[in-house]
N, C-alpha and C. Protein backbone atom coordinates (compact mmCIF):
# COMPACT_ATOMS: atom_id res chain seq x y z
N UNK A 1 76.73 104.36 112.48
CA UNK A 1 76.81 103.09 113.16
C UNK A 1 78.20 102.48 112.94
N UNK A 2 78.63 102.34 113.86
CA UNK A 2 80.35 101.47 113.77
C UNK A 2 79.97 99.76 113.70
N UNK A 3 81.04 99.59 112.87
CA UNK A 3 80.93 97.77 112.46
C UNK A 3 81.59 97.51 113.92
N UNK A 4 81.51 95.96 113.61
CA UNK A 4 81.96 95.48 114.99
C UNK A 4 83.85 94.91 114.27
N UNK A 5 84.78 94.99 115.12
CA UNK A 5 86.08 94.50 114.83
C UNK A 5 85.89 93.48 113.67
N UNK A 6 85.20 92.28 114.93
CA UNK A 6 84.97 91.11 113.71
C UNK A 6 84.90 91.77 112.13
N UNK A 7 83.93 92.46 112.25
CA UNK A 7 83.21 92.37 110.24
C UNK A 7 84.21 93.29 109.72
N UNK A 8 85.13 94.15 110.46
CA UNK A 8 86.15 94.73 109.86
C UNK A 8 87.13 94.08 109.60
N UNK A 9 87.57 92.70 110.13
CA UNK A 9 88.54 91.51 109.89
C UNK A 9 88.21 91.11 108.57
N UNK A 10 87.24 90.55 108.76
CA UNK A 10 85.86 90.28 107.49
C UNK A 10 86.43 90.88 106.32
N UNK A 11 86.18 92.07 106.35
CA UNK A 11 86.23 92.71 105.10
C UNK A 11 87.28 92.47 104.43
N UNK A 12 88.71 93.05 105.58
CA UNK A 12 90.15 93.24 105.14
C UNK A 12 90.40 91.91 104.70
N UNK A 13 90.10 90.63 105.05
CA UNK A 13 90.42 89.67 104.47
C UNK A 13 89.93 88.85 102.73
N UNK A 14 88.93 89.44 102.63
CA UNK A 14 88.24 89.91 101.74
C UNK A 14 88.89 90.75 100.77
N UNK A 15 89.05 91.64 100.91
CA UNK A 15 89.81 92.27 100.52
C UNK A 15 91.46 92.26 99.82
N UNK A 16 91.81 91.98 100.81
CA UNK A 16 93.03 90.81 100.31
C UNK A 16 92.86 89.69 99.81
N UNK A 17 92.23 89.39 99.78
CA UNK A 17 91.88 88.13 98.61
C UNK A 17 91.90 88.69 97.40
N UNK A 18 91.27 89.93 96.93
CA UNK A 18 90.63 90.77 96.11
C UNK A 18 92.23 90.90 94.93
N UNK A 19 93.08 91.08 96.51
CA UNK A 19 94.06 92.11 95.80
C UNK A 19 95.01 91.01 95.68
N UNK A 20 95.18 89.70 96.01
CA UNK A 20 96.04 88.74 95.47
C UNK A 20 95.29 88.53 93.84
N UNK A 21 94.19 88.12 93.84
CA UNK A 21 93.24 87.61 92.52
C UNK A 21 94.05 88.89 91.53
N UNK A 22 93.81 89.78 91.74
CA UNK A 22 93.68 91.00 90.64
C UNK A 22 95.40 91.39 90.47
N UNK A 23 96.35 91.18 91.12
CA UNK A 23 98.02 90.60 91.33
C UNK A 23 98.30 89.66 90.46
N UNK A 24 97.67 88.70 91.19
CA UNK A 24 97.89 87.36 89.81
C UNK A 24 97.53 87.48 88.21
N UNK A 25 96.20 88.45 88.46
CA UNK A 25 95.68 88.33 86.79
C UNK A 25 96.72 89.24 86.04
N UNK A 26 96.98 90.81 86.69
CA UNK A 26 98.16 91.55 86.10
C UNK A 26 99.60 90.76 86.18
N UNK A 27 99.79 89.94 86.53
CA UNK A 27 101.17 89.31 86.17
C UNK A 27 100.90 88.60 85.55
N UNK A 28 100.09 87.69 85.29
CA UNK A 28 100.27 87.12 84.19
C UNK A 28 99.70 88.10 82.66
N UNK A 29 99.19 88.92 82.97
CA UNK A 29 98.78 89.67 81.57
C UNK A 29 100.14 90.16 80.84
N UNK A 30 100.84 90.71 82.12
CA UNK A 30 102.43 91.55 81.99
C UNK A 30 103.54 89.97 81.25
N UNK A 31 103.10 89.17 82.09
CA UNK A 31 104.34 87.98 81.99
C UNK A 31 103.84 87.65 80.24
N UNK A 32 102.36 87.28 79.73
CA UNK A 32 102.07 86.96 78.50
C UNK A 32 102.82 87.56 77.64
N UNK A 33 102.46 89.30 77.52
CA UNK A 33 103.40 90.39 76.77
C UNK A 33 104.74 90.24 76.73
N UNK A 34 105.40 89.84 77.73
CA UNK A 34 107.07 90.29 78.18
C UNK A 34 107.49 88.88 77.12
N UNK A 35 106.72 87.69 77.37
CA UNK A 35 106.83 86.17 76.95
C UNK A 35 106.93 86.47 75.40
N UNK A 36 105.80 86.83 74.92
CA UNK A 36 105.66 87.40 73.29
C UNK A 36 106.73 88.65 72.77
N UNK A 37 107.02 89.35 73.76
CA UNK A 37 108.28 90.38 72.98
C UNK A 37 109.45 89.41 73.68
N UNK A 38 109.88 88.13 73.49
CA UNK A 38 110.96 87.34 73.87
C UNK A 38 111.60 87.53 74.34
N UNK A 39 111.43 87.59 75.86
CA UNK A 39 112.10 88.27 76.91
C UNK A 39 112.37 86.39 77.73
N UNK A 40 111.59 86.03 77.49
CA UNK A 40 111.66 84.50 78.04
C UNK A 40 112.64 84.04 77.75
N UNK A 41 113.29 84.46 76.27
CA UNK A 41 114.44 83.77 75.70
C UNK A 41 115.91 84.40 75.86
N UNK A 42 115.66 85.40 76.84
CA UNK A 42 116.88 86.14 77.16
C UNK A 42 117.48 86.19 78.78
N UNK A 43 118.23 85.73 78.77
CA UNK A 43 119.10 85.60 79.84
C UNK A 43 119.82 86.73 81.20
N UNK A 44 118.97 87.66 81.59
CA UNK A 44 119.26 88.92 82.05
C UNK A 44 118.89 88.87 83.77
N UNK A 45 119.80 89.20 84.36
CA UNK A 45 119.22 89.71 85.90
C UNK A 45 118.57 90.31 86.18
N UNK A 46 117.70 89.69 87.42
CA UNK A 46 116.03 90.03 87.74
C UNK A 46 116.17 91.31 87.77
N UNK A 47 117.66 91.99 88.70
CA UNK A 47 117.17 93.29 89.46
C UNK A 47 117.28 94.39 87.86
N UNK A 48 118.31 94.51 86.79
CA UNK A 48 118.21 94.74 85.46
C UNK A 48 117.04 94.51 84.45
N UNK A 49 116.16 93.49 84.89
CA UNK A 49 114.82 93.80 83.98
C UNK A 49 113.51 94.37 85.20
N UNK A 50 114.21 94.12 86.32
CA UNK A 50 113.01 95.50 87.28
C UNK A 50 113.92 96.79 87.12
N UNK A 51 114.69 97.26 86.77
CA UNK A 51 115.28 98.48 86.61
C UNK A 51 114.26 98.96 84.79
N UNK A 52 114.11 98.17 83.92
CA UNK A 52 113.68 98.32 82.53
C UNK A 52 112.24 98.55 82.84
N UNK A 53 112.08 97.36 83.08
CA UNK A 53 110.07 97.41 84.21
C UNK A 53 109.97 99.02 84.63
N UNK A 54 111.08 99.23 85.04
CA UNK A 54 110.44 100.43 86.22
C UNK A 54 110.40 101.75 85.01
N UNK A 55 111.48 101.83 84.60
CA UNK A 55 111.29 102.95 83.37
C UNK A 55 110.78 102.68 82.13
N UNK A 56 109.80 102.06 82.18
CA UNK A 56 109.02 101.34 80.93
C UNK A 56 107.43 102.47 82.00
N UNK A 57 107.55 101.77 83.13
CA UNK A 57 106.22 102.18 83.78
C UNK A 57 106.27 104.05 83.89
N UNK A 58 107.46 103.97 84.45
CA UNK A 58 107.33 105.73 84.26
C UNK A 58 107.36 106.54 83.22
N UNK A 59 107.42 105.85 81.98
CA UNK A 59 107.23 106.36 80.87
C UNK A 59 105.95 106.71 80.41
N UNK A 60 104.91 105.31 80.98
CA UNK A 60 103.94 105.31 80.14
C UNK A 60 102.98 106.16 81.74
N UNK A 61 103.54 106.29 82.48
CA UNK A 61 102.72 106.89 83.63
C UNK A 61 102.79 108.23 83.66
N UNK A 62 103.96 108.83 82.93
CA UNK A 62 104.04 110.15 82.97
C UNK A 62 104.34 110.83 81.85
N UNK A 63 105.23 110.39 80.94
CA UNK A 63 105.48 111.16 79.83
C UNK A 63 104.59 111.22 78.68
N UNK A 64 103.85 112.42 79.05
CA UNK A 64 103.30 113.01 77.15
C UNK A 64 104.40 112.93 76.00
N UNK A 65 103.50 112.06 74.94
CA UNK A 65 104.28 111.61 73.81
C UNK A 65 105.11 110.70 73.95
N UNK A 66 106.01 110.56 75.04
CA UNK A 66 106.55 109.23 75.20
C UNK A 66 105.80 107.87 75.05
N UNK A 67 104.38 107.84 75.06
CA UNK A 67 103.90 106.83 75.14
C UNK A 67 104.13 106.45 73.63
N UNK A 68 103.92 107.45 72.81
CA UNK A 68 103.15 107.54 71.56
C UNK A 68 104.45 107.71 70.55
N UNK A 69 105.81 108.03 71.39
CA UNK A 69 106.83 108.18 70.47
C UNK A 69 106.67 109.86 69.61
N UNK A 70 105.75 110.21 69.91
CA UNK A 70 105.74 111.82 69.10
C UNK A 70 105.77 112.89 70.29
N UNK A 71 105.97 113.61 69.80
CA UNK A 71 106.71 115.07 70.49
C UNK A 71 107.90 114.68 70.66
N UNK A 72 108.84 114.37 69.68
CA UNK A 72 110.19 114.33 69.95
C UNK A 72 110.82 115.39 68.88
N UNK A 73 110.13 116.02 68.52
CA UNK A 73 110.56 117.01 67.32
C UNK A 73 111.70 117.73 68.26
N UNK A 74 111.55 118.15 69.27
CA UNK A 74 112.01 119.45 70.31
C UNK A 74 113.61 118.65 70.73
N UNK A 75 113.82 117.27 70.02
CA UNK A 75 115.12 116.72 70.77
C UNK A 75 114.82 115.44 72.16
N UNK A 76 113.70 115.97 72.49
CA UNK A 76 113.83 115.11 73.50
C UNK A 76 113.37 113.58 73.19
N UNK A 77 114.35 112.61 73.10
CA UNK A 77 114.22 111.11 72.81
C UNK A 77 114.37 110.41 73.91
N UNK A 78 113.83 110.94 74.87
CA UNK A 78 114.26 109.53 76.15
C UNK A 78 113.37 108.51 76.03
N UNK A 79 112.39 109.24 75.97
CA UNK A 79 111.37 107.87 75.60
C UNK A 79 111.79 106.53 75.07
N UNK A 80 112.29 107.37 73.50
CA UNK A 80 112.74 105.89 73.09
C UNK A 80 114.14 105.19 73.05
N UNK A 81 114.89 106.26 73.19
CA UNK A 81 116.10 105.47 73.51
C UNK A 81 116.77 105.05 75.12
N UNK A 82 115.52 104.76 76.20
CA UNK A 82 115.96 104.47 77.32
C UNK A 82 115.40 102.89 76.67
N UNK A 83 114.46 102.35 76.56
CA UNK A 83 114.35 100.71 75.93
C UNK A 83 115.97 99.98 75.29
N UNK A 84 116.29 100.97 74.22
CA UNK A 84 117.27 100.48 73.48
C UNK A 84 118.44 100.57 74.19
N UNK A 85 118.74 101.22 75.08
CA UNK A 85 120.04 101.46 75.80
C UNK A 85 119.81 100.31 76.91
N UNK A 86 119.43 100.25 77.31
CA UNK A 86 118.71 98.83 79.02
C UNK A 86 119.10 97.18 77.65
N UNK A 87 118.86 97.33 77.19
CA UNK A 87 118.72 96.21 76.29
C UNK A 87 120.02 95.75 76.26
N UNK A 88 120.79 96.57 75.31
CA UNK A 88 122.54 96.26 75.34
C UNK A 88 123.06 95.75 76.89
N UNK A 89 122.45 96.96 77.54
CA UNK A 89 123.28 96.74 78.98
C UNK A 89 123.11 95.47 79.86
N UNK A 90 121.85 95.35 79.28
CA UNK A 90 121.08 93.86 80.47
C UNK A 90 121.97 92.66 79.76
N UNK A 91 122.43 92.70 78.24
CA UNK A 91 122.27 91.27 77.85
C UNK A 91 124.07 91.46 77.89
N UNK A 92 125.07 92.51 77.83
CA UNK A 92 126.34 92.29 78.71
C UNK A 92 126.45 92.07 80.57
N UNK A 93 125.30 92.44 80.83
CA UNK A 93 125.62 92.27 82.04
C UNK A 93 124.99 90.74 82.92
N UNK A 94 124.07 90.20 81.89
CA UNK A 94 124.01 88.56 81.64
C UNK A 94 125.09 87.93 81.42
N UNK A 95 125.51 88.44 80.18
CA UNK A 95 126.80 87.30 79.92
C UNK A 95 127.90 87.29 80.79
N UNK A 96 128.36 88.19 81.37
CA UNK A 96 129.33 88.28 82.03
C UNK A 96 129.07 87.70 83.29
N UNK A 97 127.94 87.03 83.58
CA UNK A 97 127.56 86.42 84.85
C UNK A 97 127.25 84.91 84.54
N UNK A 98 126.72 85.30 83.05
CA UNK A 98 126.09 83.17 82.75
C UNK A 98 127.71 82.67 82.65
């Protein structure tokens, strides 16, 4: 049985509601964390802490042991020294703009 247009409007709007609510709750869960590791108190350009955001997420989305900091016996440290390297860079590339 096919819905009628209408109740398919219906839904999608619905729906999107769904997905603003559940948007809002993950940003602020993300913004709480970022607030508590004192990121609030640092002075850095948006597109430089979505560049950190983004390899923070592909870390924990893909790399075995990166999450966890182990399996680095073999050399491979990107895991943890891509955080510490973004850090230096964001807060010269703040100042040189504040």
């Amino acid at each position: 049985m096919k819905k009628p247009s209408s109740k398919i409007r219906e839904e999608i709007a619905r729906l999107q509601d769904q997905l603003k609510a559940a948007e809002t709750r993950e940003a602020e869960r993300i913004g709480r964390v970022a607030l508590r590791a004192g990121l609030g108190e640092i002075e850095v350009e948006e597109a430089a802490l979505q560049a950190a955001f983004e390899d923070i997420a592909r870390r924990f989305r893909g790399g075995k042991g990166a999450t966890t900091g182990k399996g680095n016996a073999d050399g491979d440290n990107s895991g943890r020294s891509t955080p510490s390297a973004l850090a230096p860079g964001a807060a010269q590339g703040s100042g040189g703009e504040a």
